[in-house]
C-alpha atoms as a PDB file:
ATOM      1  CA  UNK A   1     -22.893 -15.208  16.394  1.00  0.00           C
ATOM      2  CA  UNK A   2     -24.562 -11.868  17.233  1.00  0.00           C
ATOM      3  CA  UNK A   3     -22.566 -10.279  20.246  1.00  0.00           C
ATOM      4  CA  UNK A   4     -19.569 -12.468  20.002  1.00  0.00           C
ATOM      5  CA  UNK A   5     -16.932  -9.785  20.234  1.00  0.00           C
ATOM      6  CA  UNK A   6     -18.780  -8.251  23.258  1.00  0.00           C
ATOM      7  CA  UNK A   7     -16.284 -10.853  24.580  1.00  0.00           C
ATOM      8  CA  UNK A   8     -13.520  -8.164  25.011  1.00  0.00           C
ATOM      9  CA  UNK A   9     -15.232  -6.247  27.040  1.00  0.00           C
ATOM     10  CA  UNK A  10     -15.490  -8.881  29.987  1.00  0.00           C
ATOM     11  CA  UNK A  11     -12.413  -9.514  32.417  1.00  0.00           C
ATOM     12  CA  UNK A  12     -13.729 -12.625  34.000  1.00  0.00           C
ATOM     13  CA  UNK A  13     -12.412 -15.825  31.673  1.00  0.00           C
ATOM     14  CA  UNK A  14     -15.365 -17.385  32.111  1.00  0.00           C
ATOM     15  CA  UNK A  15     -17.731 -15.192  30.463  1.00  0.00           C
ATOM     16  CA  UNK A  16     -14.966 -14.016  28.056  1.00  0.00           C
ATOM     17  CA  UNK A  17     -15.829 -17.613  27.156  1.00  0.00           C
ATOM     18  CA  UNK A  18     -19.575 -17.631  26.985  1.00  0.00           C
ATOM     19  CA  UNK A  19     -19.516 -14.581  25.009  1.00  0.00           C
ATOM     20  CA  UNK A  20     -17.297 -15.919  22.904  1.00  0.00           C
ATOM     21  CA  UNK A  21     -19.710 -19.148  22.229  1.00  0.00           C
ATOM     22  CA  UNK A  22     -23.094 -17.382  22.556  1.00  0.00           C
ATOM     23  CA  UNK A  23     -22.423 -14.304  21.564  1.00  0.00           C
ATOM     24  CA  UNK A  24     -24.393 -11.366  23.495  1.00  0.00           C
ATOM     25  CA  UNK A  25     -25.813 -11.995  26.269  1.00  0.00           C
ATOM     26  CA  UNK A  26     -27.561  -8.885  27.138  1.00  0.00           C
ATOM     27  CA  UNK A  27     -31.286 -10.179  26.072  1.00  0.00           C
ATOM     28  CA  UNK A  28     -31.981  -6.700  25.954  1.00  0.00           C
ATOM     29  CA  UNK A  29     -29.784  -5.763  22.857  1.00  0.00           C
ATOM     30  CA  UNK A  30     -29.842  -9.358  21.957  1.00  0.00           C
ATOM     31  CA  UNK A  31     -33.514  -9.764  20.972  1.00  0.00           C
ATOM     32  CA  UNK A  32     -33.478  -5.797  19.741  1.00  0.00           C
ATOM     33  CA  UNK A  33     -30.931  -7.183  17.255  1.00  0.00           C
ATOM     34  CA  UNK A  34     -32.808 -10.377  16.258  1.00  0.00           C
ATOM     35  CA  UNK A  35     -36.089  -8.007  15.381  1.00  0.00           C
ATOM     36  CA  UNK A  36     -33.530  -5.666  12.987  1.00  0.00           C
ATOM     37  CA  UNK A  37     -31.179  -8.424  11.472  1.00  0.00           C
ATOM     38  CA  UNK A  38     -34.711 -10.062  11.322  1.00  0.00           C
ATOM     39  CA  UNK A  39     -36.094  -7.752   8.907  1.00  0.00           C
ATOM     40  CA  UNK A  40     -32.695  -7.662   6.792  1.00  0.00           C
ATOM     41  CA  UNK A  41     -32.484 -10.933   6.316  1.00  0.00           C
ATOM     42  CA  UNK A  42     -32.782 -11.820   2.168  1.00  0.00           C
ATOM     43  CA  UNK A  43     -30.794  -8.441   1.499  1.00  0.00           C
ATOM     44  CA  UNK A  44     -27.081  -9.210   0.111  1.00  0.00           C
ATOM     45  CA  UNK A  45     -25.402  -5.969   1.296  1.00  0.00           C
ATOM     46  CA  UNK A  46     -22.352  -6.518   0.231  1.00  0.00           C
ATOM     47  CA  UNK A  47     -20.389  -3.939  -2.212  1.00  0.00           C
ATOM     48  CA  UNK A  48     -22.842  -1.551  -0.229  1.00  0.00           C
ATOM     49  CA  UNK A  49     -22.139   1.312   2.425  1.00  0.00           C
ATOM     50  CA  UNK A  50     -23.884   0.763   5.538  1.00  0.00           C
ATOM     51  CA  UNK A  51     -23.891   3.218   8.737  1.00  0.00           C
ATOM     52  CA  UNK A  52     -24.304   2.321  12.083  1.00  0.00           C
ATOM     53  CA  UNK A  53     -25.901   5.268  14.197  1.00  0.00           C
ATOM     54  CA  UNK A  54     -24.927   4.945  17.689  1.00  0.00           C
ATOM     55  CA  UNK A  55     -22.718   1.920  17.355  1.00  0.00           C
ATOM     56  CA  UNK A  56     -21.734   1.391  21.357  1.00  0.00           C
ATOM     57  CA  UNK A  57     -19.766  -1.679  21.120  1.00  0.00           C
ATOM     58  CA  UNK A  58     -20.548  -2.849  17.752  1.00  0.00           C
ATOM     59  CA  UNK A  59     -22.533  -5.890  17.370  1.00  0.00           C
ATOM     60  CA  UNK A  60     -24.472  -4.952  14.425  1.00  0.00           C
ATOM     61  CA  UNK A  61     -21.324  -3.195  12.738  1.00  0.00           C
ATOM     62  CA  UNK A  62     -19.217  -6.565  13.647  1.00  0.00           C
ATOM     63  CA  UNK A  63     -22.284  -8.608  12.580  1.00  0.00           C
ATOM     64  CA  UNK A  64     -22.769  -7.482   9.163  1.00  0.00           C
ATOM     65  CA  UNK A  65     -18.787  -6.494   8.562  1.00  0.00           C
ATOM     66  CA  UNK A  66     -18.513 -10.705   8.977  1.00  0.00           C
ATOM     67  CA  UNK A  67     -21.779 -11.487   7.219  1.00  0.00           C
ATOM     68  CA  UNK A  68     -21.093  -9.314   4.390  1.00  0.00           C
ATOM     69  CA  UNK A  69     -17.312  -9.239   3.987  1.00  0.00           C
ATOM     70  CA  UNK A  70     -17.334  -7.093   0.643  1.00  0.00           C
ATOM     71  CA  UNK A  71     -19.536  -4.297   2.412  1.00  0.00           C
ATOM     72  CA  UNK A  72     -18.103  -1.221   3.744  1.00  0.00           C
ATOM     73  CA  UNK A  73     -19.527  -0.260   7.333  1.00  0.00           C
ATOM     74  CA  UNK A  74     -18.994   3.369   8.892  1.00  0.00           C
ATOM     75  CA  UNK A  75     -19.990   3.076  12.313  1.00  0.00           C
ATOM     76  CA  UNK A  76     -20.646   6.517  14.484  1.00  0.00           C
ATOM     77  CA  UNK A  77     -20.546   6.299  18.063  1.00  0.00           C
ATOM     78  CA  UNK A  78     -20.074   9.507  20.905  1.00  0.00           C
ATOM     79  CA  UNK A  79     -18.452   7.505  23.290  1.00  0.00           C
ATOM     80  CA  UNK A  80     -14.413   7.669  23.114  1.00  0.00           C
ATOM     81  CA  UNK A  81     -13.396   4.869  24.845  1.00  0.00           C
ATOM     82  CA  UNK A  82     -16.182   2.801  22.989  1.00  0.00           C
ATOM     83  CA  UNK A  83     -14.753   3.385  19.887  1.00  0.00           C
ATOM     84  CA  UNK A  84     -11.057   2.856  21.302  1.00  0.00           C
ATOM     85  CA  UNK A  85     -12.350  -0.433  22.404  1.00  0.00           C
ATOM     86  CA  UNK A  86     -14.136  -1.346  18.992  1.00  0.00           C
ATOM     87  CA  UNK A  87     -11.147  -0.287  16.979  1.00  0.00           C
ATOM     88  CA  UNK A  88      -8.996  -2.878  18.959  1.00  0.00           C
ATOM     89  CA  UNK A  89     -11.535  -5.398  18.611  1.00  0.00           C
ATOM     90  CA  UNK A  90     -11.543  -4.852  14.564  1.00  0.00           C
ATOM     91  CA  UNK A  91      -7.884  -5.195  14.723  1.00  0.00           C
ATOM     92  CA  UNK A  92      -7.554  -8.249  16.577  1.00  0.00           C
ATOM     93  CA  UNK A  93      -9.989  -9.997  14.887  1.00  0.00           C
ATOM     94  CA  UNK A  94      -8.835  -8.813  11.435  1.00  0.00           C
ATOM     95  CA  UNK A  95     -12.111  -7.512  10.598  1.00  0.00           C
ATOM     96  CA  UNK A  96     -11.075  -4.750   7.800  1.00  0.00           C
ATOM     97  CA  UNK A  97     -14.618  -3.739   6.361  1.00  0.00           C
ATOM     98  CA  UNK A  98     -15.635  -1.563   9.624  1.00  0.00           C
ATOM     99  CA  UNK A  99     -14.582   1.369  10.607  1.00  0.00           C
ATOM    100  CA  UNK A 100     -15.397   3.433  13.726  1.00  0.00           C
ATOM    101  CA  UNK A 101     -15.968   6.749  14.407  1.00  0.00           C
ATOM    102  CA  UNK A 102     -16.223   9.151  17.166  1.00  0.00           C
ATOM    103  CA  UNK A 103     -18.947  11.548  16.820  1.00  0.00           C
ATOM    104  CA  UNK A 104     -21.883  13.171  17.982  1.00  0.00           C
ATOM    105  CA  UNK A 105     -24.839  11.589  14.975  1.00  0.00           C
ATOM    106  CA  UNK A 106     -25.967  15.473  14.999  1.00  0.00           C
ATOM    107  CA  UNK A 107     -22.752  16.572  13.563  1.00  0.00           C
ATOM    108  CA  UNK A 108     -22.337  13.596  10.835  1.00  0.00           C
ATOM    109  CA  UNK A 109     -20.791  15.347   7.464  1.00  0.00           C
ATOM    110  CA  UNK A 110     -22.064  12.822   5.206  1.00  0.00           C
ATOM    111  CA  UNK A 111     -24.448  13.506   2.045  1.00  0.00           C
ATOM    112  CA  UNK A 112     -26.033  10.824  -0.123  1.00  0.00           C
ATOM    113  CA  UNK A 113     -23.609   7.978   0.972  1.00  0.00           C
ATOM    114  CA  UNK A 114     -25.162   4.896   2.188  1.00  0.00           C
ATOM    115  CA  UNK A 115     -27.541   2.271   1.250  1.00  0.00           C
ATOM    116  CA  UNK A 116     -28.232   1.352   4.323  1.00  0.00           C
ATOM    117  CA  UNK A 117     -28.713   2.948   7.979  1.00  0.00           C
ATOM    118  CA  UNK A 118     -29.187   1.162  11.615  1.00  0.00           C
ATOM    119  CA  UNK A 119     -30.020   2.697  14.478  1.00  0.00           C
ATOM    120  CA  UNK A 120     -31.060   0.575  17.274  1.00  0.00           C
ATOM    121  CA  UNK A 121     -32.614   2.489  20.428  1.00  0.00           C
ATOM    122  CA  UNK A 122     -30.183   5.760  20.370  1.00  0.00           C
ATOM    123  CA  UNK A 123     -32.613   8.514  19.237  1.00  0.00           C
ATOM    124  CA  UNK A 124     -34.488   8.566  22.919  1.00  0.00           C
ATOM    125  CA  UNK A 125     -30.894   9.293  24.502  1.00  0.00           C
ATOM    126  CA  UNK A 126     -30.355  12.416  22.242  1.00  0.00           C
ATOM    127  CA  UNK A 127     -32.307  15.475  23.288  1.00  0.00           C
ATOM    128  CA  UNK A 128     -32.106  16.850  20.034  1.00  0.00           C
ATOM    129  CA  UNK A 129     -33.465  13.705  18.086  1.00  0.00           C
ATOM    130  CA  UNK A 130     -34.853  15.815  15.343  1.00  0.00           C
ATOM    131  CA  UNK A 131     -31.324  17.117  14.286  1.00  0.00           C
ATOM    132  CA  UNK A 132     -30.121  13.585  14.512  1.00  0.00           C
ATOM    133  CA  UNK A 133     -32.845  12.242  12.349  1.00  0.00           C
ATOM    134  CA  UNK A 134     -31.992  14.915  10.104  1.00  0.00           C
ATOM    135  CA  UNK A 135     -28.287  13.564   9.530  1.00  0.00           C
ATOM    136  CA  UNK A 136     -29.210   9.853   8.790  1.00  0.00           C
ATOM    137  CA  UNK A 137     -31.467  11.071   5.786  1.00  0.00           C
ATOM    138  CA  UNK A 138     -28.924  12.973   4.903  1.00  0.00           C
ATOM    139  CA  UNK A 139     -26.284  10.870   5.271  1.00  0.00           C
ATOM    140  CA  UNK A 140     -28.695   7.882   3.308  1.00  0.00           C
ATOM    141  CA  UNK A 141     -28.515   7.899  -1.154  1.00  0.00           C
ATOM    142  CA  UNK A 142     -31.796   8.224  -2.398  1.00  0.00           C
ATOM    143  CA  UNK A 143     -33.882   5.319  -1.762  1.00  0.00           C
ATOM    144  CA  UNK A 144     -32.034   4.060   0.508  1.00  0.00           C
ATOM    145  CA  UNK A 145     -33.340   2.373   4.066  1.00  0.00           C
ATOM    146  CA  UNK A 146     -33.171   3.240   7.781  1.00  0.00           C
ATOM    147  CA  UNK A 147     -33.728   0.310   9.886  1.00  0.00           C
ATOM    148  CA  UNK A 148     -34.404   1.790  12.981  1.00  0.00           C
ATOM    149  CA  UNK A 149     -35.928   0.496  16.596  1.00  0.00           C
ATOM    150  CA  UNK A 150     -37.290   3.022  18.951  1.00  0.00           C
ATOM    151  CA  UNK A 151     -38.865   2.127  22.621  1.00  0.00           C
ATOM    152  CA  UNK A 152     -42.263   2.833  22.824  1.00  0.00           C
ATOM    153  CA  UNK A 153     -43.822   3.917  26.304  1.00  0.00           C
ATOM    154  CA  UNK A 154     -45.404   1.870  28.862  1.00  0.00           C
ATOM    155  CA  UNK A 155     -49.062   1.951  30.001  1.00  0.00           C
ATOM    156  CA  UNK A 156     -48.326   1.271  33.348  1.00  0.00           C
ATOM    157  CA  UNK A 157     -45.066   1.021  35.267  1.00  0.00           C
ATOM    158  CA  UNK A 158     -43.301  -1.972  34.858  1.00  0.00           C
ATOM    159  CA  UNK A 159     -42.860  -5.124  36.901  1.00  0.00           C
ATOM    160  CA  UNK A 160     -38.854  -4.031  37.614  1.00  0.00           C
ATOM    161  CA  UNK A 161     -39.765  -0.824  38.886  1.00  0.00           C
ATOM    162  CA  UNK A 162     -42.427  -1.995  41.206  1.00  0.00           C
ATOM    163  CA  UNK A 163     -42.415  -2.503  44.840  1.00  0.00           C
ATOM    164  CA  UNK A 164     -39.148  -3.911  46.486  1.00  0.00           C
ATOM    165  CA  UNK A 165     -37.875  -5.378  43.403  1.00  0.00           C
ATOM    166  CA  UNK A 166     -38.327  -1.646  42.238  1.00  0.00           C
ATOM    167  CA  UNK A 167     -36.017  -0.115  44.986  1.00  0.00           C
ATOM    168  CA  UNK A 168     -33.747  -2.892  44.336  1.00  0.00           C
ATOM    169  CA  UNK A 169     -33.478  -2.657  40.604  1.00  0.00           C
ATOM    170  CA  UNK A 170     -32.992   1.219  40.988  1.00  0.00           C
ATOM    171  CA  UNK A 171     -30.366   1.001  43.555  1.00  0.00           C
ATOM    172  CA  UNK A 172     -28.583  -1.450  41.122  1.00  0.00           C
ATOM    173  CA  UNK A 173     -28.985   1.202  38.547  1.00  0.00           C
ATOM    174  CA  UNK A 174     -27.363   3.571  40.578  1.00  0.00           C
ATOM    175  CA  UNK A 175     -24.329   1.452  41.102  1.00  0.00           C
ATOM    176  CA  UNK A 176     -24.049   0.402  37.394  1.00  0.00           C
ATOM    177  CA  UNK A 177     -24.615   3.513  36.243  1.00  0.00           C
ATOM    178  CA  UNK A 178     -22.149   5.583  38.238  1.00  0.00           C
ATOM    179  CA  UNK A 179     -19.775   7.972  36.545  1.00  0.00           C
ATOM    180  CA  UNK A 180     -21.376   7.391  33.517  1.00  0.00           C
ATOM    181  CA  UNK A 181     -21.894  10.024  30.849  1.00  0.00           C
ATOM    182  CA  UNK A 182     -25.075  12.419  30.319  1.00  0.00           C
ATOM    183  CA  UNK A 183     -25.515  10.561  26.996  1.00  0.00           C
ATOM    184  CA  UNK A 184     -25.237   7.036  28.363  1.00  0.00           C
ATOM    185  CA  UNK A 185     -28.905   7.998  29.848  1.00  0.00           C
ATOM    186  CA  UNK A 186     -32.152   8.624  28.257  1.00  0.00           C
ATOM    187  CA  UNK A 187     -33.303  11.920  27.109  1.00  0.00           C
ATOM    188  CA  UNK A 188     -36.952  10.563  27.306  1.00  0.00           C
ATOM    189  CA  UNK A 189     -38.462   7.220  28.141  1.00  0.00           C
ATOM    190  CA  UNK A 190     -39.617   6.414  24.640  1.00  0.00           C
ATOM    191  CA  UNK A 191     -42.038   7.243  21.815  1.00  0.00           C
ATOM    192  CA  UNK A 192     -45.570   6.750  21.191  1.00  0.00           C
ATOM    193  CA  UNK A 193     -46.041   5.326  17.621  1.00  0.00           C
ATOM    194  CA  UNK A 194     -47.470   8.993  16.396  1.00  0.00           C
ATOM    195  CA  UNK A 195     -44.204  10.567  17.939  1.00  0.00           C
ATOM    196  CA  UNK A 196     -41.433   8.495  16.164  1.00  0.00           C
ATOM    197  CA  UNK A 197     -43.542   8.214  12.955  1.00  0.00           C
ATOM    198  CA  UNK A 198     -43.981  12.104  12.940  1.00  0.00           C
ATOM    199  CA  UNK A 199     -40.424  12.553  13.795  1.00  0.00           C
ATOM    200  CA  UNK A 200     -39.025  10.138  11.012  1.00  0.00           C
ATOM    201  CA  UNK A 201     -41.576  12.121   8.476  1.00  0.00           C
ATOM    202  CA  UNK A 202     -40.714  15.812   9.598  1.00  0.00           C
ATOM    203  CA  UNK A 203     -37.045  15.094   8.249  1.00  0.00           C
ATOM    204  CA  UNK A 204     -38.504  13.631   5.108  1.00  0.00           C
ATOM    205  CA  UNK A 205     -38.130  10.020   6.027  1.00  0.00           C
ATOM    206  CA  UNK A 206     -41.365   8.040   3.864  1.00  0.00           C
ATOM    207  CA  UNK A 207     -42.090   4.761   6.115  1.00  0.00           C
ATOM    208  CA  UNK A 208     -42.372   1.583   4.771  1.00  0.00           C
ATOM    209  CA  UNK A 209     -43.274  -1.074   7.957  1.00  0.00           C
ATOM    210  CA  UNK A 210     -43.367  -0.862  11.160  1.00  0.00           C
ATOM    211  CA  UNK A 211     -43.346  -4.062  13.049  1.00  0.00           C
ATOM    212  CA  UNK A 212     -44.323  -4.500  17.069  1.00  0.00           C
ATOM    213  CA  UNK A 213     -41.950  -5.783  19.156  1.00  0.00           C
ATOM    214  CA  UNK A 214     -41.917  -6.855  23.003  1.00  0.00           C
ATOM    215  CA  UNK A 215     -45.525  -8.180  22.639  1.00  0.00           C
ATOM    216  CA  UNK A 216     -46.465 -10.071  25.546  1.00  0.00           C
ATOM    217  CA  UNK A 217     -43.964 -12.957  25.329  1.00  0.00           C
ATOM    218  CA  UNK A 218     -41.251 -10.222  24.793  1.00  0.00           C
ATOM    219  CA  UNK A 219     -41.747  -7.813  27.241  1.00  0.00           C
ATOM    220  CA  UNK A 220     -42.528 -11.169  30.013  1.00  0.00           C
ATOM    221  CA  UNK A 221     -38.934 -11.666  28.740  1.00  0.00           C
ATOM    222  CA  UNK A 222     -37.497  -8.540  28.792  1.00  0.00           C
ATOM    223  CA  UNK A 223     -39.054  -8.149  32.588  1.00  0.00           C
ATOM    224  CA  UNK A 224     -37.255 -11.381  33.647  1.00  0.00           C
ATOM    225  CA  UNK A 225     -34.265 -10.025  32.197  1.00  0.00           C
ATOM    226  CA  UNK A 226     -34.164  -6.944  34.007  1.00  0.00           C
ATOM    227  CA  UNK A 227     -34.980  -8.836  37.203  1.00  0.00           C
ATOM    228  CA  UNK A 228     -32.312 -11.854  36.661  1.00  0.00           C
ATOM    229  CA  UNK A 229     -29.205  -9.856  35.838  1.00  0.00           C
ATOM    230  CA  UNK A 230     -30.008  -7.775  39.380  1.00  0.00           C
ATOM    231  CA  UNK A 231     -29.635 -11.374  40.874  1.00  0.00           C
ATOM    232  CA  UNK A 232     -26.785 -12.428  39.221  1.00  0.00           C
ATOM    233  CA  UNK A 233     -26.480 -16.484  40.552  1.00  0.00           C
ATOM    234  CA  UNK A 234     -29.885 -17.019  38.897  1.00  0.00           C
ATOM    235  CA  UNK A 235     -29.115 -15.434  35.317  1.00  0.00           C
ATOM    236  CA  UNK A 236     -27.416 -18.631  33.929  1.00  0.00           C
ATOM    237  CA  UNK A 237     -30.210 -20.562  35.081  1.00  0.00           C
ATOM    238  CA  UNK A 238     -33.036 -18.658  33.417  1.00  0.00           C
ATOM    239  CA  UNK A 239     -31.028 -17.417  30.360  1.00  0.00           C
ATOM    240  CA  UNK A 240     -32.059 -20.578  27.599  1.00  0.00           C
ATOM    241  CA  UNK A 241     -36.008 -19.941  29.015  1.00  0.00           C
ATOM    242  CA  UNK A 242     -35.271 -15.591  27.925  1.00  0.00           C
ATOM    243  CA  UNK A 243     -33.490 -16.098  25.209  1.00  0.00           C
ATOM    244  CA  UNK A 244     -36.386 -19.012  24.073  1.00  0.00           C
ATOM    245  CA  UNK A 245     -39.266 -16.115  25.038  1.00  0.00           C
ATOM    246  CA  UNK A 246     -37.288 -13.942  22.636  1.00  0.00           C
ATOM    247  CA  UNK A 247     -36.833 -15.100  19.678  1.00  0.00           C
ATOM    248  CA  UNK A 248     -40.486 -16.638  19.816  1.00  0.00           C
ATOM    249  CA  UNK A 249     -41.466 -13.392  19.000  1.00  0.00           C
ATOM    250  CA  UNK A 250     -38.908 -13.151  16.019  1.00  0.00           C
ATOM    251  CA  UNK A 251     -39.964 -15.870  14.450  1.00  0.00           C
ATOM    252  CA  UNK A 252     -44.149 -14.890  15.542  1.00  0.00           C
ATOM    253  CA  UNK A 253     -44.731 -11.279  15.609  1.00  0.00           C
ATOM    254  CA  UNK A 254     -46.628  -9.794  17.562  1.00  0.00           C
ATOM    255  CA  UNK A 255     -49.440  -8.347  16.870  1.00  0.00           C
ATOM    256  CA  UNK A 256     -49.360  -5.374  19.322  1.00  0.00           C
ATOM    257  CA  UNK A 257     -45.942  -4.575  20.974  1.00  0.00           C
ATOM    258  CA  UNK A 258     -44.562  -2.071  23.416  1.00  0.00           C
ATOM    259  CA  UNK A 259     -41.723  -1.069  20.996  1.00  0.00           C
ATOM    260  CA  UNK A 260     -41.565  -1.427  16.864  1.00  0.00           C
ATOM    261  CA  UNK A 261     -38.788  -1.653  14.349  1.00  0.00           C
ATOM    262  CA  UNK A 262     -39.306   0.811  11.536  1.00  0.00           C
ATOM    263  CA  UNK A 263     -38.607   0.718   7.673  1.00  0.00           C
ATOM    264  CA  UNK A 264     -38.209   3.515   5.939  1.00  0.00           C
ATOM    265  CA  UNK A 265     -36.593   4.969   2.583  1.00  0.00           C
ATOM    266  CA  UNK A 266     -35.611   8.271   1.384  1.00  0.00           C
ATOM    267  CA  UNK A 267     -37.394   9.805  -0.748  1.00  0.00           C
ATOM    268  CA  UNK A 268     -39.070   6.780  -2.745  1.00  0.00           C
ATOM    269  CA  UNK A 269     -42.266   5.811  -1.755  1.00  0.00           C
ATOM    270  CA  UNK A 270     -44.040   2.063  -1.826  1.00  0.00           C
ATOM    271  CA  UNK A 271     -47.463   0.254  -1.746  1.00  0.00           C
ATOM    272  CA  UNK A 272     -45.817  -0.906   1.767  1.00  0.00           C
ATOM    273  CA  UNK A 273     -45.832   2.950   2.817  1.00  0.00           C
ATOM    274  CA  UNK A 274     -48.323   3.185   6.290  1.00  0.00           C
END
């Protein structure tokens, strides 16, 4: 279950449990994952090196470590007491194949050492994305792939920042935000599809796919998401009809999407390359 050791990180018993039985319930990260693990699915990655880039708590690290017990994962995260938190979690749960590390991605020493990089919405929180970009190809063997999603930019301002649902939601931003880190926030709101693609090419990234997500279903969902979890009695009760809106658009992509996940190797190109 995707999430499922996001568990730890909840005091109340109660959702320690849920957690524990649904796994993440942050349809945010939740239906981010589903678009990546998505696109990996069919790939046995085990006896393989994978890095995480920008690991936060470590679903997709914990994910794969379980799913592909003979893979090694290295997972890089900046935040200390993230990666104090993971480690425990990996211990507890016996979960040897994962290891985490604190570190900025920028600074990452590694050269030609993984098959396989994820980085899930962390390049818009680094100011210096280029240099970051720069250390997962680096850090990637040739022909190996980055699956990466990046958030694009909206056309208009969306329904949670609107009107009094707008002050609310940034008020409870405030408060959940407080005493957070510079790097816990974005560096810019997101990337066209020319930005990201540029970027990715300018460190010598080739791209393979790049695949819309939060079409219309998905960003409905995303929007009742963002406006549910302010009001926190109603979240149970509209969580199955998110989490449904979600993975619709897993299972039919959308055509056009706010946001994409993007393939791409090092170094070898394909017939697949845009």
């Amino acid at each position: 279950m995707f999430g499922k050791e996001l568990a730890y990180t909840r005091s109340n018993p109660i959702t320690k449990l849920v957690y524990r039985l649904l796994g993440d319930l942050n349809m945010g990260g939740r239906s981010r994952g589903w678009y990546l693990l998505d696109e990996m699915k069919g790939l046995d990655l085990n006896y393989m090196r994978i890095l995480d880039a920008g690991a936060g708590y470590g679903p997709y690290a914990f994910h794969l470590a379980r799913k592909f017990p003979k893979a090694e994962i290295i997972a890089v995260e900046i935040d200390e007491e993230k990666v104090r938190i993971c480690q425990e979690i990996a211990e507890k749960e016996r979960i040897g194949n994962v290891r985490f590390i604190r570190m900025d991605l920028r600074e990452m020493p590694f050269e030609n050492e993984f098959e396989i990089a994820i980085c899930s919405d962390v390049l818009e929180h680094i100011p210096d994305d280029k240099g970051a970009a720069e250390r997962i190809f680096a850090a990637l063997k040739p022909g190996g792939l980055l699956f990466l999603h990046a958030p694009g930019l909206y056309s208009r301002k969306p329904v949670w920042e609107r009107g009094i649902i707008g002050k609310i939601h940034k008020r409870w931003f405030l408060w959940h935000t407080r005493g957070k880190p510079k790097y816990y926030f974005d560096a810019r709101a997101g990337y066209t599809d020319e930005e990201i693609l540029s970027l990715l090419r300018s460190v010598g990234f080739r791209i393979l796919k790049v695949r819309p997500t939060y079409g219309r279903i998905g960003l409905a969902a995303f929007s009742l998401f963002k406006i549910a979890r302010i009001f926190l009695p109603i979240y149970p009760l509209l969580l199955p009809l998110i989490a449904f809106m979600c993975y619709w658009e897993v299972i039919r992509p959308p055509r056009k999407g706010v946001s994409r996940v993007i393939i791409a190797s090092k170094l070898f190109p394909s017939f697949f390359e845009h």
